[in-house]
Protein backbone atom coordinates (compact mmCIF):
# COMPACT_ATOMS: atom_id res chain seq x y z
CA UNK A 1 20.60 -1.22 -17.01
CA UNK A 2 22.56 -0.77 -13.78
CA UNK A 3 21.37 0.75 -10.87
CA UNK A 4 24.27 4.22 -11.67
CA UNK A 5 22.17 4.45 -14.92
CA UNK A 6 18.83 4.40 -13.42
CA UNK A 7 19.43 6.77 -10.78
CA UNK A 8 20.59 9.08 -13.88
CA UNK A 9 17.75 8.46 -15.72
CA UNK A 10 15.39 9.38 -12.64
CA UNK A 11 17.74 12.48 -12.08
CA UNK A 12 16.80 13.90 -15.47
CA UNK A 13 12.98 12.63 -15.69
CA UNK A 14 13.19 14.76 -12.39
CA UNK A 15 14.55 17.73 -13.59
CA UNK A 16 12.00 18.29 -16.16
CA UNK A 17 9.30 17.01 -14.18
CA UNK A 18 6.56 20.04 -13.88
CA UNK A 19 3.76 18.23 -11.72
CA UNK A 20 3.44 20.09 -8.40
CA UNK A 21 1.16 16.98 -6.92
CA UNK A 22 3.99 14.14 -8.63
CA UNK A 23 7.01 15.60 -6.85
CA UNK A 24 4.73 16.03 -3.26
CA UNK A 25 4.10 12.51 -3.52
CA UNK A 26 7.85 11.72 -4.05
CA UNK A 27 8.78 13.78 -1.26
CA UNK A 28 6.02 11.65 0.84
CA UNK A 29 8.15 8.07 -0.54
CA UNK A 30 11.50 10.09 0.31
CA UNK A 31 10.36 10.67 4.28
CA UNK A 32 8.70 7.39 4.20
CA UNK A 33 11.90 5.84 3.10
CA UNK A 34 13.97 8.10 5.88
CA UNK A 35 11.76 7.25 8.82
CA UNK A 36 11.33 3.29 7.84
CA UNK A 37 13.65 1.83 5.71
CA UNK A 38 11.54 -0.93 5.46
CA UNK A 39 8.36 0.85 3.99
CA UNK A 40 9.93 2.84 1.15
CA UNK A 41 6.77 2.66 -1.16
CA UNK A 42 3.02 1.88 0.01
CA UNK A 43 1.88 -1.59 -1.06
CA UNK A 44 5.48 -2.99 -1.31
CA UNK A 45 7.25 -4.91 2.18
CA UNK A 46 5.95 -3.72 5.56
CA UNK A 47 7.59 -3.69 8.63
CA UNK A 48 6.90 -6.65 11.42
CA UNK A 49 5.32 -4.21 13.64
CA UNK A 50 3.01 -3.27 10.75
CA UNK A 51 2.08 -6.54 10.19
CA UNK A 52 1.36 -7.36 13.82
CA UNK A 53 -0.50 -4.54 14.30
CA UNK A 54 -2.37 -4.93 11.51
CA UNK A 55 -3.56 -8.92 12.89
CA UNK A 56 -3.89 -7.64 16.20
CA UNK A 57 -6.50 -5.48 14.60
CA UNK A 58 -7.64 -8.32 12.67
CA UNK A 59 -8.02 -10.79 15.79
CA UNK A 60 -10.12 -7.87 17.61
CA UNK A 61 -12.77 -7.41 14.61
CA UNK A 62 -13.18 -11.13 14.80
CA UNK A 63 -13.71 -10.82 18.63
CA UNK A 64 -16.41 -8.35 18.48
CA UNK A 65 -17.86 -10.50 15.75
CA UNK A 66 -16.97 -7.94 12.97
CA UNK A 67 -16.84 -10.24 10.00
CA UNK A 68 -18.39 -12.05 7.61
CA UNK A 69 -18.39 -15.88 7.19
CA UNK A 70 -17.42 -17.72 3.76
CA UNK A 71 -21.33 -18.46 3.48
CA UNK A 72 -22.24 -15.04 3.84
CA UNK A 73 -19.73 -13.64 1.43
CA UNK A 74 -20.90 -16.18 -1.19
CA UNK A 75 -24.56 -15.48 -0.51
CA UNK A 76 -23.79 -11.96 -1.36
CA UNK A 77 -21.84 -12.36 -4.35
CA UNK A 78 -24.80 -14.58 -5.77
CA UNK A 79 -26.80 -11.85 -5.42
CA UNK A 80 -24.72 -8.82 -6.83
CA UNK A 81 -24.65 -11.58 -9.78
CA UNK A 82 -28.13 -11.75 -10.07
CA UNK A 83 -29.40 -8.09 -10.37
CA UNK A 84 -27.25 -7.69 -13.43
């Protein structure tokens, strides 16, 4: 199907669409997709600033010792395996 066709298709799925909280979250992608190109739809591509926000956040938790090591995380996962 070519992109003409599926923009049709969405056209009339839209039309008869009745779901009040469906066609908010549309509108949400729609001004997402306005105001960042990049970020049309949440868990798809992110912007560059996103991402280096997002380890600059990282890099901080690790430098207020806000993690947990690999030995911790398997001791823990032992555990949740063991009270089943």
């Amino acid at each position: 199907m070519n992109l003409q066709a599926e923009k049709l298709q969405l056209i009339e799925w839209l039309v008869s669409l009745q779901d009040h909280h469906v066609v908010k979250r549309l509108l949400e992608v729609q001004r997402s997709s306005k105001a960042n190109p990049e970020v049309a739809i949440p868990g798809l591509p992110v912007t560059t600033e996103e991402t280096d926000t997002s380890i600059a956040e990282a890099e901080e938790q690790i430098a207020r010792g806000e993690y947990y090591t690999i030995d911790q995380v398997k001791s823990q996962a032992a555990q949740w395996l063991n009270t089943k």
